[in-house]
PDB file of N, CA and C in Angstrom:
ATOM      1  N   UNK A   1      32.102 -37.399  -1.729  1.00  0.00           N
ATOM      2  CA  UNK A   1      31.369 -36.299  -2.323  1.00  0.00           C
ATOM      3  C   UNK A   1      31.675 -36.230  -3.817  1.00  0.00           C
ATOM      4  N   UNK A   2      30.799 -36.046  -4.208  1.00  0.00           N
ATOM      5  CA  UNK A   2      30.702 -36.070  -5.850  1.00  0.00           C
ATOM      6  C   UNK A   2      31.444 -34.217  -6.551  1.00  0.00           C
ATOM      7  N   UNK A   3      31.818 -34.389  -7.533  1.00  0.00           N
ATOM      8  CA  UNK A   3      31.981 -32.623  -8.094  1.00  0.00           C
ATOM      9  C   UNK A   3      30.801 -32.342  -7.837  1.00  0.00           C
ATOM     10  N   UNK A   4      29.713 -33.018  -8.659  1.00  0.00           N
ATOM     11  CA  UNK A   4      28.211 -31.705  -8.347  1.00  0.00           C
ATOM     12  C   UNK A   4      27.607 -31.284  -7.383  1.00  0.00           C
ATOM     13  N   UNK A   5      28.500 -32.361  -6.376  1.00  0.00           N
ATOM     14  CA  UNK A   5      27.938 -31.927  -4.680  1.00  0.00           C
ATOM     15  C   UNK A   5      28.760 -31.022  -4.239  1.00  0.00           C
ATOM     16  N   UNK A   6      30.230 -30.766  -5.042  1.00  0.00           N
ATOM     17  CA  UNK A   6      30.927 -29.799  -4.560  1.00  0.00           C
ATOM     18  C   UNK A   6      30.358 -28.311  -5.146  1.00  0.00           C
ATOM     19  N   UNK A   7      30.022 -28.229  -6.519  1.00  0.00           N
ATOM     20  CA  UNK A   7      29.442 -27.631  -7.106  1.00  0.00           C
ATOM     21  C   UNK A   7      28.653 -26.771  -6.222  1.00  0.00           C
ATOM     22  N   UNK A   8      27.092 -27.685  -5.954  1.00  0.00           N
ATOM     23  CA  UNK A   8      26.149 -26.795  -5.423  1.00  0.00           C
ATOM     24  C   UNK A   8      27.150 -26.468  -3.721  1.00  0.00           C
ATOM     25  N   UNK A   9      27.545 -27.135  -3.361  1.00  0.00           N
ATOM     26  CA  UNK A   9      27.731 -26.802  -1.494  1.00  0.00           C
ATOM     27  C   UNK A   9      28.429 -25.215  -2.112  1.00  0.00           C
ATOM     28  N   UNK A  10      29.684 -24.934  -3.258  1.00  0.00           N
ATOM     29  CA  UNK A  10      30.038 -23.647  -3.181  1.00  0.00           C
ATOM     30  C   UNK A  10      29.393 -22.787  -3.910  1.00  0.00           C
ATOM     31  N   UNK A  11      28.444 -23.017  -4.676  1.00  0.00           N
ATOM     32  CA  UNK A  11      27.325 -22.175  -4.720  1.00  0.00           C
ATOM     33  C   UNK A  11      26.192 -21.417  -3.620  1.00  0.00           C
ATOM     34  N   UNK A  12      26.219 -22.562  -2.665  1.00  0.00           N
ATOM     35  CA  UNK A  12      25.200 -22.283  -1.425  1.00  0.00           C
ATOM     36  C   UNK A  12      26.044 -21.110  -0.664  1.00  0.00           C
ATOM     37  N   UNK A  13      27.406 -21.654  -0.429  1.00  0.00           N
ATOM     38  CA  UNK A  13      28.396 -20.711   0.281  1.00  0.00           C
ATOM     39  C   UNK A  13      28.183 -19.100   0.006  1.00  0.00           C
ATOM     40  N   UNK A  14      28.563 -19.202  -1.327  1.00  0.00           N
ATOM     41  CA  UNK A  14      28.508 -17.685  -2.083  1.00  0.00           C
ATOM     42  C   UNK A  14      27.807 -16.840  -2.130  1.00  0.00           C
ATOM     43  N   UNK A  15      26.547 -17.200  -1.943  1.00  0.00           N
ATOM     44  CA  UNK A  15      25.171 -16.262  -1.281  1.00  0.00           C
ATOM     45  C   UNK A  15      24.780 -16.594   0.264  1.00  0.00           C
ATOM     46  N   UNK A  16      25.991 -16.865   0.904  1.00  0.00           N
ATOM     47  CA  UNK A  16      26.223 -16.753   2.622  1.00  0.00           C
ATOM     48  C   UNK A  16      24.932 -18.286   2.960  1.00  0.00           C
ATOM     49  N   UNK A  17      25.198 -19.389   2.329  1.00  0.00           N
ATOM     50  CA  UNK A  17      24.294 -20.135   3.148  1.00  0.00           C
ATOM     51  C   UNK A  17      25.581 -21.212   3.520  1.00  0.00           C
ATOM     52  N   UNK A  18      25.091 -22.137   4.837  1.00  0.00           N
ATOM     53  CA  UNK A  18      25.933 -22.598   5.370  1.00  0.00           C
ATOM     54  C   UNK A  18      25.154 -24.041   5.580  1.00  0.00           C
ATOM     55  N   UNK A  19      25.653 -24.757   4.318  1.00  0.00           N
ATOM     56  CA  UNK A  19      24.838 -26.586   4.442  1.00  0.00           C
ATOM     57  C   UNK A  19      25.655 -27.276   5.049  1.00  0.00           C
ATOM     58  N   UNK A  20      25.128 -28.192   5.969  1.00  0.00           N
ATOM     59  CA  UNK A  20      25.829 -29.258   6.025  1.00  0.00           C
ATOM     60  C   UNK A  20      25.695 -30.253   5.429  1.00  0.00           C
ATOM     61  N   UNK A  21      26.606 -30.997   5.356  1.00  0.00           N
ATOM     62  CA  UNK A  21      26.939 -32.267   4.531  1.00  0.00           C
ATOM     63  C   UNK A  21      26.743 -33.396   4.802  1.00  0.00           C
ATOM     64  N   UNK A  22      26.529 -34.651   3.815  1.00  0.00           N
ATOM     65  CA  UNK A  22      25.787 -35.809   4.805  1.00  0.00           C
ATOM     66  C   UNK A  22      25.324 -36.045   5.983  1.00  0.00           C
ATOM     67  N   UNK A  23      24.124 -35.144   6.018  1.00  0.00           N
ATOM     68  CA  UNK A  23      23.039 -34.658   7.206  1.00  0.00           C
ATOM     69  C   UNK A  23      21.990 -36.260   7.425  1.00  0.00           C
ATOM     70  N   UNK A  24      22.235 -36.702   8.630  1.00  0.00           N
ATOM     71  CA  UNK A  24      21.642 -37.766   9.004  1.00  0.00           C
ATOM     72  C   UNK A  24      20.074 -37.529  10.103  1.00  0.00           C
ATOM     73  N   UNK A  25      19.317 -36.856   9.345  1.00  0.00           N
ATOM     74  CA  UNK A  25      17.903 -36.113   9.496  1.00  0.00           C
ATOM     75  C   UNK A  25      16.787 -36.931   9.967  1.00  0.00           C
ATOM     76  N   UNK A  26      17.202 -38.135  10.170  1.00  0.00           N
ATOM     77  CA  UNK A  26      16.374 -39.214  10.493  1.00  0.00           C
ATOM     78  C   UNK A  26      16.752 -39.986  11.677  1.00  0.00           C
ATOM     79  N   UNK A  27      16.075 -39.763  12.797  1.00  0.00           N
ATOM     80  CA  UNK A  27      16.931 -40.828  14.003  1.00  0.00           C
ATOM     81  C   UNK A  27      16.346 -42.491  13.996  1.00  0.00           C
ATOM     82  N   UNK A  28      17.392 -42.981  13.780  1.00  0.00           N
ATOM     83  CA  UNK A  28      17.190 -44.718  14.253  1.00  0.00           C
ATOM     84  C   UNK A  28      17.619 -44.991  12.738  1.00  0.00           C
ATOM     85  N   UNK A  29      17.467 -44.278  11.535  1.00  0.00           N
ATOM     86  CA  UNK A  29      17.856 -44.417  10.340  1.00  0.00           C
ATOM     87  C   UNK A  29      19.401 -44.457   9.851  1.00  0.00           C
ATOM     88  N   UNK A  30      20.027 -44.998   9.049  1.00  0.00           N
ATOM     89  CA  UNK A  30      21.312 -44.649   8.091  1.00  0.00           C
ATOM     90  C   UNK A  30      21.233 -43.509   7.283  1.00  0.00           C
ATOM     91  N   UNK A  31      20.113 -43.568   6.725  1.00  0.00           N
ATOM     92  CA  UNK A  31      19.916 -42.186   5.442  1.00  0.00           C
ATOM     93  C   UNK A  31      20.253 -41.097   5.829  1.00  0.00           C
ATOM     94  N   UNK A  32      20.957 -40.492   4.895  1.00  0.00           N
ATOM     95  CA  UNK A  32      22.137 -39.435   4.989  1.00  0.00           C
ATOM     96  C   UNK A  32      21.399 -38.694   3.821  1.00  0.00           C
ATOM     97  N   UNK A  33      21.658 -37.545   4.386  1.00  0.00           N
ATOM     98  CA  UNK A  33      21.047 -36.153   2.830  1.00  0.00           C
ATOM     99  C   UNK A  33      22.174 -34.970   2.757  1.00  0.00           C
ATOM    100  N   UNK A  34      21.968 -35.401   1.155  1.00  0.00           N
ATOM    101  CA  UNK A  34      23.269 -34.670   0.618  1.00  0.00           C
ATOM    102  C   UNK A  34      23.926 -33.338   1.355  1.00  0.00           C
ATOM    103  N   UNK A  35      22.792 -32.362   1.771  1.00  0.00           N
ATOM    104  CA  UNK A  35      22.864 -30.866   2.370  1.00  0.00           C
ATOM    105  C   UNK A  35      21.493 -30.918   3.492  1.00  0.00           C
ATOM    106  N   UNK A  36      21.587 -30.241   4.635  1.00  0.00           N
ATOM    107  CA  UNK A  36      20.468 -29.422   4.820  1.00  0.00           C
ATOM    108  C   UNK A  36      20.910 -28.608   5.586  1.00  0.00           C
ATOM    109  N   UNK A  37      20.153 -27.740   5.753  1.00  0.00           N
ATOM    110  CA  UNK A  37      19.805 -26.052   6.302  1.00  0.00           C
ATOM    111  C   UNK A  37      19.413 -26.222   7.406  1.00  0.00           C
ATOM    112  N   UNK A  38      19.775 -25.989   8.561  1.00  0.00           N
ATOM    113  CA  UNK A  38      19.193 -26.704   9.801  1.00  0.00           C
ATOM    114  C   UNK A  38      17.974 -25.557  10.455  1.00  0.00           C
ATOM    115  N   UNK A  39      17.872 -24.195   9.508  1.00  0.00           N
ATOM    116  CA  UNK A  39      17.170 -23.132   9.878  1.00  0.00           C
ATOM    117  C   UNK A  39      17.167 -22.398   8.863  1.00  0.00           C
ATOM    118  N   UNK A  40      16.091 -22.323   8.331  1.00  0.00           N
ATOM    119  CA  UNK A  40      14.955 -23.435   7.687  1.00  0.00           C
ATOM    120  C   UNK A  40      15.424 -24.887   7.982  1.00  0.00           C
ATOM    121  N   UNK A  41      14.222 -25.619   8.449  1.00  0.00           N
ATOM    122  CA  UNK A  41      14.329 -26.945   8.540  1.00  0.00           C
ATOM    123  C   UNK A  41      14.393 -27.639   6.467  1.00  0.00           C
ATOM    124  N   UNK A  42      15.500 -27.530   5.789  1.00  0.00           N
ATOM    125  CA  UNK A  42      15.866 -27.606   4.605  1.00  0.00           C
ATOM    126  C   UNK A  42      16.804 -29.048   4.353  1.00  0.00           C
ATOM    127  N   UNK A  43      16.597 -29.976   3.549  1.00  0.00           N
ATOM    128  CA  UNK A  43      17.109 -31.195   3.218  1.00  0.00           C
ATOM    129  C   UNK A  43      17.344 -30.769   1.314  1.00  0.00           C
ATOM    130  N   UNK A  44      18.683 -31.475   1.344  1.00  0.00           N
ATOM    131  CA  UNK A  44      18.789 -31.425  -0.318  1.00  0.00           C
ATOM    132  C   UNK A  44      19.174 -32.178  -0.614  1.00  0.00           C
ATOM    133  N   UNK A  45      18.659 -33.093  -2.177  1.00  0.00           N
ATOM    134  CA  UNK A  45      19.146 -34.263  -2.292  1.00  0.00           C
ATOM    135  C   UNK A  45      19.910 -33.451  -3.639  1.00  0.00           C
ATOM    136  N   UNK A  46      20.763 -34.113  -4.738  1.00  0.00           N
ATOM    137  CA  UNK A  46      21.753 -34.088  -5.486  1.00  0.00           C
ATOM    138  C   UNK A  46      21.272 -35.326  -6.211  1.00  0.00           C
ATOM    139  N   UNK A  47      20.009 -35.663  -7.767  1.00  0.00           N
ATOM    140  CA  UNK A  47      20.072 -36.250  -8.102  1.00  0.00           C
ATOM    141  C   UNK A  47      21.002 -36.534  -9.843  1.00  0.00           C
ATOM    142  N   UNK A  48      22.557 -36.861  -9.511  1.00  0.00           N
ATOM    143  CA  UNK A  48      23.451 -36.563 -10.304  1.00  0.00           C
ATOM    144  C   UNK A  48      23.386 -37.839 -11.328  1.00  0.00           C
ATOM    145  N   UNK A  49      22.776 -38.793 -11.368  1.00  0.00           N
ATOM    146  CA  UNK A  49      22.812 -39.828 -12.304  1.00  0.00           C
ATOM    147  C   UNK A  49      21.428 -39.838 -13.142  1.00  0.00           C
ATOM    148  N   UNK A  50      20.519 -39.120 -13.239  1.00  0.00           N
ATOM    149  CA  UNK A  50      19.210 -38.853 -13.736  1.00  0.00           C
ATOM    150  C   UNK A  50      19.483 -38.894 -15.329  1.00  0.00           C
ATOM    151  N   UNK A  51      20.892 -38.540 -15.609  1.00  0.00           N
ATOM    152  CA  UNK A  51      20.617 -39.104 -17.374  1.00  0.00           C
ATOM    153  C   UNK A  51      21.356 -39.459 -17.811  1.00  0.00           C
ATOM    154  N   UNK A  52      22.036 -40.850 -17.046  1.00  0.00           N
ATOM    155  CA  UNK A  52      23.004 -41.606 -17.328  1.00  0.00           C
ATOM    156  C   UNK A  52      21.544 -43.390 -17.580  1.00  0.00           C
ATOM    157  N   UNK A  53      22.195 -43.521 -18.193  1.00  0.00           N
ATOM    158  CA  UNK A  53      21.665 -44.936 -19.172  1.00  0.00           C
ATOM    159  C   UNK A  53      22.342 -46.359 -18.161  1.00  0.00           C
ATOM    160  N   UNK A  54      21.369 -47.253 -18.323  1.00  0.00           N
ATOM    161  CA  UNK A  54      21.875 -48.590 -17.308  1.00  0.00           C
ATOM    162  C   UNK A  54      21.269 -48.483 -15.755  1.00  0.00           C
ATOM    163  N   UNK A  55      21.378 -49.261 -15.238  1.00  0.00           N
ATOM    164  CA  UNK A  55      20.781 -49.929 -13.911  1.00  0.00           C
ATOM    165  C   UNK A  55      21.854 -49.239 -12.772  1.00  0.00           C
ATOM    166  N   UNK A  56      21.753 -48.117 -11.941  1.00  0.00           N
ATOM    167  CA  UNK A  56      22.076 -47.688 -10.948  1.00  0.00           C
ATOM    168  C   UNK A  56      21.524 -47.719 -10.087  1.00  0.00           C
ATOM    169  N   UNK A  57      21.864 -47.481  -8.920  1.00  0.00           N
ATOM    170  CA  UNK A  57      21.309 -47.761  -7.245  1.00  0.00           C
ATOM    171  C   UNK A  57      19.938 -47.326  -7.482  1.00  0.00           C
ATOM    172  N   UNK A  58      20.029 -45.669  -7.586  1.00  0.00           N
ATOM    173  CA  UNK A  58      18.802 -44.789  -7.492  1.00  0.00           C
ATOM    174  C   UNK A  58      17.431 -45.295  -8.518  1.00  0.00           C
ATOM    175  N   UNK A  59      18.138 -45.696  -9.287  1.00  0.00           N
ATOM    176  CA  UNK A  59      16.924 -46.135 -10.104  1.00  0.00           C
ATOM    177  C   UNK A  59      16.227 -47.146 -10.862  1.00  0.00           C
ATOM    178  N   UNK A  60      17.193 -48.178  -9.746  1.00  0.00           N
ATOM    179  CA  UNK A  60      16.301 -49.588  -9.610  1.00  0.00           C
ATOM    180  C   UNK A  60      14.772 -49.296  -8.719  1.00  0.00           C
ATOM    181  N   UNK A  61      13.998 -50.178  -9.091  1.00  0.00           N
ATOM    182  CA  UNK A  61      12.788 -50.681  -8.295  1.00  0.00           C
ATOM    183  C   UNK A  61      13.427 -50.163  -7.271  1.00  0.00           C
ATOM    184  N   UNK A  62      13.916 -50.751  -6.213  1.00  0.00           N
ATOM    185  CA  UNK A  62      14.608 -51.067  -4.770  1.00  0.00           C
ATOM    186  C   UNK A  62      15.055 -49.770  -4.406  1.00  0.00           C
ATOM    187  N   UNK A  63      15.779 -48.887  -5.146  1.00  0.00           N
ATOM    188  CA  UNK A  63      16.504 -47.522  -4.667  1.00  0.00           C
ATOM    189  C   UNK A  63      15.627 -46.878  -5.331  1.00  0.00           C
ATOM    190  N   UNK A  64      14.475 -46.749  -5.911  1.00  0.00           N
ATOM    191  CA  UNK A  64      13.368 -45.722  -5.827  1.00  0.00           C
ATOM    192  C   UNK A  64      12.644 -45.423  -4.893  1.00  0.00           C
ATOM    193  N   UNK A  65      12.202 -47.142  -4.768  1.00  0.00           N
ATOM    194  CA  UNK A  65      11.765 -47.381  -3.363  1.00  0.00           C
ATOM    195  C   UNK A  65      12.185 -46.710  -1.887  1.00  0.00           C
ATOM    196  N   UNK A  66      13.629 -46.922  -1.821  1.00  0.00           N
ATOM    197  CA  UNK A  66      14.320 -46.636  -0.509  1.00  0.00           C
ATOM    198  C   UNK A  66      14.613 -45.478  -0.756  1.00  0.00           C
ATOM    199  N   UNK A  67      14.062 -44.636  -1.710  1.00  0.00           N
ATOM    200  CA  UNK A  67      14.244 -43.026  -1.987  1.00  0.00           C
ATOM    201  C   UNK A  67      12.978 -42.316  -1.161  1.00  0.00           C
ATOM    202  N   UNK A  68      11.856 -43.173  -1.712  1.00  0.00           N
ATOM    203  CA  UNK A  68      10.976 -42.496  -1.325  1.00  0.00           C
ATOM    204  C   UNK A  68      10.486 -42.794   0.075  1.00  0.00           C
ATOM    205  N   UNK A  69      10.824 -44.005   0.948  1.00  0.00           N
ATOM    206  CA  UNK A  69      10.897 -44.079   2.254  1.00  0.00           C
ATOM    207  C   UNK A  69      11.626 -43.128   3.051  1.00  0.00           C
ATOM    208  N   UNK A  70      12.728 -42.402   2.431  1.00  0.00           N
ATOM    209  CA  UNK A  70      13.557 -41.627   3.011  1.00  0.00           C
ATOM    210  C   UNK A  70      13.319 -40.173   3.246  1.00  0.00           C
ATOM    211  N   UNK A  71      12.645 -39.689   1.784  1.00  0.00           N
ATOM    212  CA  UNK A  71      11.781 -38.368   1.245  1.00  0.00           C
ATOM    213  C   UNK A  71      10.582 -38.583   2.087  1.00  0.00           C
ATOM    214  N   UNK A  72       9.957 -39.271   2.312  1.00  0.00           N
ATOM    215  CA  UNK A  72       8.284 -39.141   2.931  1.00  0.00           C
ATOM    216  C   UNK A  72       8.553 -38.939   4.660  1.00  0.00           C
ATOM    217  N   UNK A  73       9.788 -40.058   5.398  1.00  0.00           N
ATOM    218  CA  UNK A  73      10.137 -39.706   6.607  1.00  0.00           C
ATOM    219  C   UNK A  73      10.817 -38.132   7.179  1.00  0.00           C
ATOM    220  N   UNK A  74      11.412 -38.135   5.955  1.00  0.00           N
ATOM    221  CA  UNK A  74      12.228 -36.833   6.371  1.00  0.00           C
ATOM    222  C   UNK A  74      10.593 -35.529   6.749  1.00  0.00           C
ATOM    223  N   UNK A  75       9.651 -35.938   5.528  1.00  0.00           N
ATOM    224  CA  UNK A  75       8.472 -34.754   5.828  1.00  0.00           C
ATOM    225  C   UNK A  75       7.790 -35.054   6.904  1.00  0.00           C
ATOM    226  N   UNK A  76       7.904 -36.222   6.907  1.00  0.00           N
ATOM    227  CA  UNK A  76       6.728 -36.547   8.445  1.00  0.00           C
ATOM    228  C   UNK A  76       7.819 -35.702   9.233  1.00  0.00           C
ATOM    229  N   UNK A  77       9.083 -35.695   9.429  1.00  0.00           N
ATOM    230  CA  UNK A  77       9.700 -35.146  10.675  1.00  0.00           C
ATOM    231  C   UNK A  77       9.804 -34.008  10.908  1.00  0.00           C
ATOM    232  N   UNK A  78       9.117 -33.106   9.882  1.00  0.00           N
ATOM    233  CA  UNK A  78       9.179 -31.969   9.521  1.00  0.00           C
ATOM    234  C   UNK A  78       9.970 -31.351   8.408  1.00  0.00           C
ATOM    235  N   UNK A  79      10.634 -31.599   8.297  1.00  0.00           N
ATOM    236  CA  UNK A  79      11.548 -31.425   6.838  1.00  0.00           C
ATOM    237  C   UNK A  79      11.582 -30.645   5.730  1.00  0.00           C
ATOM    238  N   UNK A  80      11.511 -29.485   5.110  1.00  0.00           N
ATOM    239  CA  UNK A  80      11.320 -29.512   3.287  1.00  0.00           C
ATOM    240  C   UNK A  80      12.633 -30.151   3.102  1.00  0.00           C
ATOM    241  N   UNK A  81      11.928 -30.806   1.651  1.00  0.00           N
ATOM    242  CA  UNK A  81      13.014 -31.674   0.673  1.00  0.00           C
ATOM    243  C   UNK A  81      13.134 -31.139  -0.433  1.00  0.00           C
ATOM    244  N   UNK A  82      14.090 -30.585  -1.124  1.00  0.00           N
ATOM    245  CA  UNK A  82      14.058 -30.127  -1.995  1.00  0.00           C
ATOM    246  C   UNK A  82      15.221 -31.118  -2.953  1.00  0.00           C
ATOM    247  N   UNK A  83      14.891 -31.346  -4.470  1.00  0.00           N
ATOM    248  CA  UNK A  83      15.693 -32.049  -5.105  1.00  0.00           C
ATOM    249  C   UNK A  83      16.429 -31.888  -6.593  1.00  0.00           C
ATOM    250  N   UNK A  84      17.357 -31.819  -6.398  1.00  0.00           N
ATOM    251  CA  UNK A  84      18.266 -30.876  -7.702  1.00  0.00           C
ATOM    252  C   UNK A  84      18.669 -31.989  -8.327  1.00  0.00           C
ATOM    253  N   UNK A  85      18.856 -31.663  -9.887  1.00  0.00           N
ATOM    254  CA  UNK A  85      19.517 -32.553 -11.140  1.00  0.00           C
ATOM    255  C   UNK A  85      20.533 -31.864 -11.493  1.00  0.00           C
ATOM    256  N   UNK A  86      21.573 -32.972 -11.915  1.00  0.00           N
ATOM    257  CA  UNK A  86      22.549 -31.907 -12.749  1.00  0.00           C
ATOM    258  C   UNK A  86      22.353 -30.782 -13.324  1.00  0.00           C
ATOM    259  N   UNK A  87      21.465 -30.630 -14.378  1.00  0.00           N
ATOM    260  CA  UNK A  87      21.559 -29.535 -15.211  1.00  0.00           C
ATOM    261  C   UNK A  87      21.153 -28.408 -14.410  1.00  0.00           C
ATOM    262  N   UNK A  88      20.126 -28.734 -13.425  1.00  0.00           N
ATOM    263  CA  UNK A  88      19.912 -27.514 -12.701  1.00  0.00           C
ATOM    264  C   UNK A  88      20.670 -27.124 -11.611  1.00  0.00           C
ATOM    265  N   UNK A  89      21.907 -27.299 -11.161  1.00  0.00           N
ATOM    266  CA  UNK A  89      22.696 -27.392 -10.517  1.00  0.00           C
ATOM    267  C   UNK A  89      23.843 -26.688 -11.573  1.00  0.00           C
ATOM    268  N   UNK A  90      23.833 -27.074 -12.803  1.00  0.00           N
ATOM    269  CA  UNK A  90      24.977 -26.353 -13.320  1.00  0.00           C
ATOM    270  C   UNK A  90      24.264 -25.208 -14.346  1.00  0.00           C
ATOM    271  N   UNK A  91      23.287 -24.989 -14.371  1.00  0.00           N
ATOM    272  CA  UNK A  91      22.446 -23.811 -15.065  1.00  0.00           C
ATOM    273  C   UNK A  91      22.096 -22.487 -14.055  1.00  0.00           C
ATOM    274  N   UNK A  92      22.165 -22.743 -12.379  1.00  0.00           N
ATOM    275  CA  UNK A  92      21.577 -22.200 -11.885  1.00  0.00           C
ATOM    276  C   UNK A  92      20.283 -21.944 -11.542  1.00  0.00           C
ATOM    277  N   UNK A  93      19.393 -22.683 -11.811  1.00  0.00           N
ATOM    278  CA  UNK A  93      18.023 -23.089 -11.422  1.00  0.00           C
ATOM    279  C   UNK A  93      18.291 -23.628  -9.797  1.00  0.00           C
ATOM    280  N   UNK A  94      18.398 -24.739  -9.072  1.00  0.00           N
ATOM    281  CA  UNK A  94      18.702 -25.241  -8.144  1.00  0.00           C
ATOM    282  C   UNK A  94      18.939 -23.754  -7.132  1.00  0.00           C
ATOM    283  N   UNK A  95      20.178 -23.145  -7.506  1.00  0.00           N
ATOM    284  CA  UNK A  95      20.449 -21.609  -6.783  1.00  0.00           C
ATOM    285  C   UNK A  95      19.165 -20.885  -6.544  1.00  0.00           C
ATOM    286  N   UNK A  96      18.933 -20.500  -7.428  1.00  0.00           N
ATOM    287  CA  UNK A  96      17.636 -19.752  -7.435  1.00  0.00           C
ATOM    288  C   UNK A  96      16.292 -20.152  -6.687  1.00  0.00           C
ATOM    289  N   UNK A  97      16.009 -21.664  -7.345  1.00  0.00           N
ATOM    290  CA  UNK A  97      15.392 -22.044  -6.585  1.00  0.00           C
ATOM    291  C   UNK A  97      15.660 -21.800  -4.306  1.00  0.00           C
ATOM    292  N   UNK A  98      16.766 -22.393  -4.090  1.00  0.00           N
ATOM    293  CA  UNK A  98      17.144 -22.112  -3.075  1.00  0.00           C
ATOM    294  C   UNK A  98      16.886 -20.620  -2.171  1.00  0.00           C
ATOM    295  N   UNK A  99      17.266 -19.244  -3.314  1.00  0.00           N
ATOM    296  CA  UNK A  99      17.049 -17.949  -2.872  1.00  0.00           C
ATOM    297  C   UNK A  99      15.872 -18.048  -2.699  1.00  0.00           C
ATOM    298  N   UNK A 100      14.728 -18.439  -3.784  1.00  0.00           N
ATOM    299  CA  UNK A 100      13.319 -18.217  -3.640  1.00  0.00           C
ATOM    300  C   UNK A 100      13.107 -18.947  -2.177  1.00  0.00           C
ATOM    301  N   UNK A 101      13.474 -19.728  -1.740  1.00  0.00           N
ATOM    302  CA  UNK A 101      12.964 -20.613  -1.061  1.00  0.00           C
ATOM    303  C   UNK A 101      12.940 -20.360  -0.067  1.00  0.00           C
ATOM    304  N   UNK A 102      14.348 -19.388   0.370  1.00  0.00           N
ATOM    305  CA  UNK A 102      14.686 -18.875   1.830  1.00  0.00           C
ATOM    306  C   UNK A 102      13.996 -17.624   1.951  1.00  0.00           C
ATOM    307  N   UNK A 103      13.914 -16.979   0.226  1.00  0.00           N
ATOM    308  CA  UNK A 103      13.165 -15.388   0.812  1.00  0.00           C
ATOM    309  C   UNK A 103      11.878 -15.623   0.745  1.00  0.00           C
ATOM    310  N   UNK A 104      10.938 -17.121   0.477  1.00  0.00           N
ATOM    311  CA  UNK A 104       9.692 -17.265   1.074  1.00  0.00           C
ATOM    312  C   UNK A 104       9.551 -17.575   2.429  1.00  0.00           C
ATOM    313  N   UNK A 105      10.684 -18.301   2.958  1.00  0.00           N
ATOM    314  CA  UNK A 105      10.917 -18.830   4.308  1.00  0.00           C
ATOM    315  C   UNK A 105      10.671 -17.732   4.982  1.00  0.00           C
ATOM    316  N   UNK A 106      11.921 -16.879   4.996  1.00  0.00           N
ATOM    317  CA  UNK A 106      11.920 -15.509   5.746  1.00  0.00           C
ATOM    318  C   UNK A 106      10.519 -14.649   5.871  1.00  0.00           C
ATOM    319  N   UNK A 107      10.263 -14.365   4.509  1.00  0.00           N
ATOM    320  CA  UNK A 107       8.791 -13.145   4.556  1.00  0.00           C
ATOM    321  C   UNK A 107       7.544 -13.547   5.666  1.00  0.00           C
ATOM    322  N   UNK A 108       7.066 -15.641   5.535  1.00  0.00           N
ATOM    323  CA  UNK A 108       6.603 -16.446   6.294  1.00  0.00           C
ATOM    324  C   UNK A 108       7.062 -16.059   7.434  1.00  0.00           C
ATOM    325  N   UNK A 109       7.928 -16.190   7.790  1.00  0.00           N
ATOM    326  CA  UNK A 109       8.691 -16.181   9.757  1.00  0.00           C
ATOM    327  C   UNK A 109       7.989 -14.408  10.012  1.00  0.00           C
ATOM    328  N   UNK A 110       8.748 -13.518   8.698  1.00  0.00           N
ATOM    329  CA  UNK A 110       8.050 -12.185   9.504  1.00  0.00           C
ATOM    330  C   UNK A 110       6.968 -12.055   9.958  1.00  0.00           C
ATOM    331  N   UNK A 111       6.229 -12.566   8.413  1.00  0.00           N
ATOM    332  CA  UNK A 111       4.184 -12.008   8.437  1.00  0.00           C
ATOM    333  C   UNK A 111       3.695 -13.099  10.057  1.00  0.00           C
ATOM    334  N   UNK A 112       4.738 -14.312  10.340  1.00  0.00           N
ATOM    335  CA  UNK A 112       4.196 -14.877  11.297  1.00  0.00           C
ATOM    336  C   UNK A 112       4.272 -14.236  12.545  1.00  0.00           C
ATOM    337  N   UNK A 113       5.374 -13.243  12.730  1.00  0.00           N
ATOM    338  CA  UNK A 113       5.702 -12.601  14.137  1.00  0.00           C
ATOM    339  C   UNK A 113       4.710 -11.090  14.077  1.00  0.00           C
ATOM    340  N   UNK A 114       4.118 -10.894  13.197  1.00  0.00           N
ATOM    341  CA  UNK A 114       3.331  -9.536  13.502  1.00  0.00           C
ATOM    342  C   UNK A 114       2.376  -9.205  13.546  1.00  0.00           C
ATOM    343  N   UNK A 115       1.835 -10.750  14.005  1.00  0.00           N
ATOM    344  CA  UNK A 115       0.375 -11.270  14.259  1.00  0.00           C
ATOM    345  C   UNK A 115       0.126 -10.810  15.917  1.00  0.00           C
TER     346      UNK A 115
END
């Protein structure tokens, strides 16, 4: 686990959410996601090398590639994917984003039960 993965997981904590950690969301697959929310069906990736310079996994041809095989399966399976950068992870955007996300989740689940 990286600091910025420690970062956001005790950020998630602190407003009572409970991620798990290298969440393997895909059956028959290896791909592992950084966090998800198992209720909300919620996946989070942690993209922490986005402005570092030189040839890394993620952002060769090949690990863009095997990014987005991973992101498109996870939605076919039902999934939201949601995907954080450093800065928004240490600005608080990412957080926020997250609150918005669950208090759209939630309002959705109500307006759906009072049909």
């Amino acid at each position: 686990m990286s600091a910025l993965e420690d970062e956001l997981y005790f950020q998630m904590q602190a407003i009572g959410l409970q991620p798990v950690r290298e969440y393997p969301a895909i059956l028959g697959r290896k791909f592992r996601f950084d966090f998800a929310l198992e209720e909300p069906m919620i996946l989070i990736e942690v993209q922490g090398g986005t402005w570092s310079t030189g040839k890394m996994a993620h952002n060769s041809g090949t690990g863009i590639r095997r990014d987005c095989v991973k992101l498109n399966l996870a939605q076919l399976a039902g999934w939201k994917v949601l995907q954080f950068t450093s800065d928004m992870i240490r600005d608080g955007e990412a957080l926020a984003t997250l609150e918005k996300f669950m208090e759209r989740d939630t309002c959705s689940a109500n307006s759906d039960t009072t049909h």
